[in-house]
Protein backbone atom coordinates (compact mmCIF):
# COMPACT_ATOMS: atom_id res chain seq x y z
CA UNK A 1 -70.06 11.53 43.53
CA UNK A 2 -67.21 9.51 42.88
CA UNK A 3 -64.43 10.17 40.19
CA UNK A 4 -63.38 7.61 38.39
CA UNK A 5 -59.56 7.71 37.55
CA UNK A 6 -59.20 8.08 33.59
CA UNK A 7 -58.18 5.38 31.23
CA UNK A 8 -54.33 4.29 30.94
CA UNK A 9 -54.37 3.71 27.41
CA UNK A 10 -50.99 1.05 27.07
CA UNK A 11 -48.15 2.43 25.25
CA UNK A 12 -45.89 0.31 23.03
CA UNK A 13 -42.05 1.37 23.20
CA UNK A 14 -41.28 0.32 19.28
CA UNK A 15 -37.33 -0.99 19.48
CA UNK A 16 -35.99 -0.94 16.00
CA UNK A 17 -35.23 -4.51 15.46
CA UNK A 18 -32.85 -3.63 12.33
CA UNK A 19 -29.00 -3.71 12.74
CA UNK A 20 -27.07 -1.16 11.53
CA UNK A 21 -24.63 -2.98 8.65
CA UNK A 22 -21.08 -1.52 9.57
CA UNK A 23 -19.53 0.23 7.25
CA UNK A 24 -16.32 -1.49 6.81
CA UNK A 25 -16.14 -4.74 6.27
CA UNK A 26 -13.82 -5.36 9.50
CA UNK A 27 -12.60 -8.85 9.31
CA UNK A 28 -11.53 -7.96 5.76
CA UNK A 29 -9.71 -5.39 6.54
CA UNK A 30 -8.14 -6.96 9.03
CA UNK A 31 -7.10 -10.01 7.37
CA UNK A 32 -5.32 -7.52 4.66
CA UNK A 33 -3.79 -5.60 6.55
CA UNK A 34 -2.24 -9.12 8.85
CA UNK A 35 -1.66 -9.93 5.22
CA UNK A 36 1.17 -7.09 4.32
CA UNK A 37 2.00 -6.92 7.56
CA UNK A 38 3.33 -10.55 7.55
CA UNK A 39 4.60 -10.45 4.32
CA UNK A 40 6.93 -7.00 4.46
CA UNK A 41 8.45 -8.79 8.08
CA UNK A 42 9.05 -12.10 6.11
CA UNK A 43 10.57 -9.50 3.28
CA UNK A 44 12.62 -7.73 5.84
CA UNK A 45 14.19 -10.92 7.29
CA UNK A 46 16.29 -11.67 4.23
CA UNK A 47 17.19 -7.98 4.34
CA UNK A 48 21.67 -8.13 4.00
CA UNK A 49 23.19 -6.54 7.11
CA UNK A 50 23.59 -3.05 6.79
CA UNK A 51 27.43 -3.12 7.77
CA UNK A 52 27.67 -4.92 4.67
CA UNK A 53 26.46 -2.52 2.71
CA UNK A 54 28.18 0.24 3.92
CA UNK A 55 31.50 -1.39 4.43
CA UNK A 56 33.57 1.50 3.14
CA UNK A 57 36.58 -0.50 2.34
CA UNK A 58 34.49 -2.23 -0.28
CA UNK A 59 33.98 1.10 -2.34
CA UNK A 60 35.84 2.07 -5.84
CA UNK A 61 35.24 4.21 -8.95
CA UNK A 62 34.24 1.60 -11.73
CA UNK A 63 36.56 1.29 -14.51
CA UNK A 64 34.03 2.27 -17.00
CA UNK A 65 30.08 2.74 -17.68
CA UNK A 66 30.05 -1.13 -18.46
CA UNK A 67 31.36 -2.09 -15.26
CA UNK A 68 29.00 0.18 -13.46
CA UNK A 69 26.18 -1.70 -14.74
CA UNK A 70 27.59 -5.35 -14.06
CA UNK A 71 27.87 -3.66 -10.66
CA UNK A 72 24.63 -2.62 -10.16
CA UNK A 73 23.25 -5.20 -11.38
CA UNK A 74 24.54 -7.39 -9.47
CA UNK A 75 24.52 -5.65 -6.01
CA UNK A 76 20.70 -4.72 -6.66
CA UNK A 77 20.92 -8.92 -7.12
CA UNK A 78 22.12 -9.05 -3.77
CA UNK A 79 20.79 -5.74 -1.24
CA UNK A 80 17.40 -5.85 -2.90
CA UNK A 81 15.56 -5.49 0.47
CA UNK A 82 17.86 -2.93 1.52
CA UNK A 83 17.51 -0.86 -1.58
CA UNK A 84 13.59 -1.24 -1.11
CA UNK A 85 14.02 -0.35 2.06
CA UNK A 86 16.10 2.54 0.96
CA UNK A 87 13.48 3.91 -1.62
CA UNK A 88 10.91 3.90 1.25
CA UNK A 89 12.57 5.75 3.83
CA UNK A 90 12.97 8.74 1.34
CA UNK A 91 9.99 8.04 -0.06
CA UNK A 92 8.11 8.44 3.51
CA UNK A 93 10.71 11.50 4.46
CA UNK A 94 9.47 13.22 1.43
CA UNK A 95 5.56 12.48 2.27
CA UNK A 96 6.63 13.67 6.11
CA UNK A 97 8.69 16.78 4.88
CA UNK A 98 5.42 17.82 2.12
CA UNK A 99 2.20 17.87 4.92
CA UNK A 100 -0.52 18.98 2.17
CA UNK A 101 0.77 16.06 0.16
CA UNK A 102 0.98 13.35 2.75
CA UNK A 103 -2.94 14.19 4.13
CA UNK A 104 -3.77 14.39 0.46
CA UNK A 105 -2.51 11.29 -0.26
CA UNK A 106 -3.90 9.11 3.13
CA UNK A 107 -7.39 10.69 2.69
CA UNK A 108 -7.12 9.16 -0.99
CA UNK A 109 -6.13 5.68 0.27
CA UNK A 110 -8.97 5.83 3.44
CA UNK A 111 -11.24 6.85 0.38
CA UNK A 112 -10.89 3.99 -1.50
CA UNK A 113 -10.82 1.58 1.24
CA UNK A 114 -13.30 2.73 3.18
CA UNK A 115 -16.02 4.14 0.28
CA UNK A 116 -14.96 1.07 -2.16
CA UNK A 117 -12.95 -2.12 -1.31
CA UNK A 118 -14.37 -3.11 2.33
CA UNK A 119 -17.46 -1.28 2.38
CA UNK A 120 -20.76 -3.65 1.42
CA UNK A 121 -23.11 -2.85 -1.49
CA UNK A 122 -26.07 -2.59 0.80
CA UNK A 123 -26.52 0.05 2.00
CA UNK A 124 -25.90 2.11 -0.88
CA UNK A 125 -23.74 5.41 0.05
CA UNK A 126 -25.09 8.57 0.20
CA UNK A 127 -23.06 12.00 0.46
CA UNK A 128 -25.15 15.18 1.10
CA UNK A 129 -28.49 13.67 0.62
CA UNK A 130 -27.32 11.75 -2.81
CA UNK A 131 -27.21 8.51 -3.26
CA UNK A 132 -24.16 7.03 -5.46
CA UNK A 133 -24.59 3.86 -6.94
CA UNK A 134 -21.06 1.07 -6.79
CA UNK A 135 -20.30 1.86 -10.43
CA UNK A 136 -19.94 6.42 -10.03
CA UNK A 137 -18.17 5.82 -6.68
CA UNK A 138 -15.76 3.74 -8.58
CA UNK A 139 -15.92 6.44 -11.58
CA UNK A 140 -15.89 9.30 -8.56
CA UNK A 141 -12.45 8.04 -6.53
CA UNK A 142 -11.05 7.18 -10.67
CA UNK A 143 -11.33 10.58 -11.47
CA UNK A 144 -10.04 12.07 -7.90
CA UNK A 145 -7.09 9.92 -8.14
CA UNK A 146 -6.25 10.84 -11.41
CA UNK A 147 -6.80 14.66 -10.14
CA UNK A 148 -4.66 14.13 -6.81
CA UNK A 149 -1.55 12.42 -8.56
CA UNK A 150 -1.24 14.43 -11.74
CA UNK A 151 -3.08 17.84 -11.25
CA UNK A 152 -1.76 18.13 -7.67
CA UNK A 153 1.59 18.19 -5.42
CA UNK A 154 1.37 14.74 -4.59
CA UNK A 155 2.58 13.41 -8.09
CA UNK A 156 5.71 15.23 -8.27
CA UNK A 157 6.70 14.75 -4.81
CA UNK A 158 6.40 10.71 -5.23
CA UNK A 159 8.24 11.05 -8.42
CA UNK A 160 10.33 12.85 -7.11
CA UNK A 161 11.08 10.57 -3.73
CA UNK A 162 11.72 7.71 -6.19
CA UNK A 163 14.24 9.73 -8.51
CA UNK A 164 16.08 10.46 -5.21
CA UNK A 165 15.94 6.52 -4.07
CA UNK A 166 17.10 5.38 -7.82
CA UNK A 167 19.53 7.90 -7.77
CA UNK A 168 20.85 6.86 -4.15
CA UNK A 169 20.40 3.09 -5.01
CA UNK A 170 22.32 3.17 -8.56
CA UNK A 171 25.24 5.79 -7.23
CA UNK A 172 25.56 2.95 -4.24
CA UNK A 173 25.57 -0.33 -6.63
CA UNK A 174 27.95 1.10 -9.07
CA UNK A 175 30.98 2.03 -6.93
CA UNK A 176 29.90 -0.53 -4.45
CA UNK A 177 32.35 -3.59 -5.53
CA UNK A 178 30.49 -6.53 -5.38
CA UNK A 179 33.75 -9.24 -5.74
CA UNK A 180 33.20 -10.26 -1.97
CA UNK A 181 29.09 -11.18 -1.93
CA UNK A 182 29.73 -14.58 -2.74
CA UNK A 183 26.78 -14.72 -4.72
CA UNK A 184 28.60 -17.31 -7.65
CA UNK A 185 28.19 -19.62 -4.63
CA UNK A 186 24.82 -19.04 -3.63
CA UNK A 187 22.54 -22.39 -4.26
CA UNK A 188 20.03 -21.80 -7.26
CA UNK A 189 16.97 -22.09 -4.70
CA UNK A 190 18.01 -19.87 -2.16
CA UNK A 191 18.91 -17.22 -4.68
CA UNK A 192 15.26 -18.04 -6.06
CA UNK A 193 13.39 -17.63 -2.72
CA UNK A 194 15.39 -14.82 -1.61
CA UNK A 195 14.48 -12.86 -4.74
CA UNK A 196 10.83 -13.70 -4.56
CA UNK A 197 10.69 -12.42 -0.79
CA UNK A 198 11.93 -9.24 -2.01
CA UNK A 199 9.71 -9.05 -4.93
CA UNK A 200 6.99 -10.15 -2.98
CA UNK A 201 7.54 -7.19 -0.27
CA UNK A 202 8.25 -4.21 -2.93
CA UNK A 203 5.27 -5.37 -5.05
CA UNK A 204 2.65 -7.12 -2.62
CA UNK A 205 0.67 -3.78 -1.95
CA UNK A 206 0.07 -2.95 -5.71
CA UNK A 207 -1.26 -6.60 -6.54
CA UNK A 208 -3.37 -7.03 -2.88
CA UNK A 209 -4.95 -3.76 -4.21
CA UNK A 210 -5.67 -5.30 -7.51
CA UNK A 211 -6.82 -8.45 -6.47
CA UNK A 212 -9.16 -6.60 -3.83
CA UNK A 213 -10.44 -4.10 -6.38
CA UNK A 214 -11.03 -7.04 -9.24
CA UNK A 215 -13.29 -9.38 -6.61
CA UNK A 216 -14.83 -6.46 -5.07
CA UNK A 217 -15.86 -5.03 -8.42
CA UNK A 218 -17.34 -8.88 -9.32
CA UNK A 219 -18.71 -8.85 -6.42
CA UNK A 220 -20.65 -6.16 -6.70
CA UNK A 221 -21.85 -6.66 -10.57
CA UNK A 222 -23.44 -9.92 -9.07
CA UNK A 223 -24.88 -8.06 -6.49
CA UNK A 224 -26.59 -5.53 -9.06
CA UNK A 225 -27.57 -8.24 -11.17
């Protein structure tokens, strides 16, 4: 009697054919980061040298409160960078110097960058089996922020860090005498450019953020529409 060997019944291997979408948008990202990055370094290069601004011999008790404010008016006029500069160094010694309110703080930025402004509306996000739609994560890292910087540590230690800065900044520009800057003699347009560089460097953060948030948040009404 012969056996017949049984059937081979074929068996399909099924390959998901569906991508997952990353979750960060990564060219975005990229490009705004490149984006700050290049514009702080452009900022920085029409930073005064810092010999200059701690020339000693150039120091003297203003004659009165008037005086100190011509003074620091016009020496924030001319070290704008380096007062910037200034600000963020004791801003970032006070974020190293305060651990719970430096982690606080990053895991706030990576939350907004990485649940909201560079992550795409498709998939939708979902956080212990719940799925959030664009408009309550928006609502949801709204209300944490307002928690983290006012019901925390973090909002008196950045007010703080910039009290110390002014402080620092406005004790330096008003005995700092500012009769040998020159800056009579500086052209019009170099004066013009050399304040928007430093404008551009202390503010481009806040308004890249806005910008970012505003199209993102258009983006993703069209999308839900």
């Amino acid at each position: 009697m012969t056996s017949s060997s049984p059937a081979i019944l074929p068996i399909t291997n099924q390959t998901t054919t569906t991508e997952s979408q990353a979750p960060v948008q990564t060219p975005a990202f990229r490009a705004f980061i490149n984006n700050i990055t290049e514009t702080v370094r452009s900022g920085l290069s029409s930073r005064r040298p810092w010999s200059e601004l701690i020339d000693r011999s150039a120091f003297s008790k203003p004659d009165s409160i008037t005086d100190a404010a011509s003074r620091i008016r016009k020496n924030y006029s001319y070290f704008r960078v380096n007062y910037i500069t200034i600000i963020a160094l004791v801003l970032g010694f006070s974020l190293l110097t305060n651990p719970f309110s430096l982690i606080t703080l990053v895991g706030l930025l990576a939350a907004w960058l990485f649940l909201y402004l560079f992550r795409p509306s498709d998939p939708p996000l979902v956080i212990f089996g719940r799925t959030f739609s664009e408009r309550e994560t928006l609502g949801l890292l709204i209300v944490s922020s307002i928690v983290v910087i006012f019901l925390t540590s973090v909002g008196s230690v950045l007010i703080s860090a910039l009290m110390i800065g002014a402080a620092v900044v406005s004790a330096h520009g008003a005995f700092r005498t500012p009769e040998d800057l020159f800056l009579d003699e500086q052209e019009p347009g170099m004066a013009l450019r050399s304040g928007n560089e430093s404008n551009k460097m202390g503010f481009l953060l806040t308004d890249q953020l806005w910008k970012l948030l505003s199209s993102n948040f258009r983006m993703k009404n069209l999308t839900l529409h």
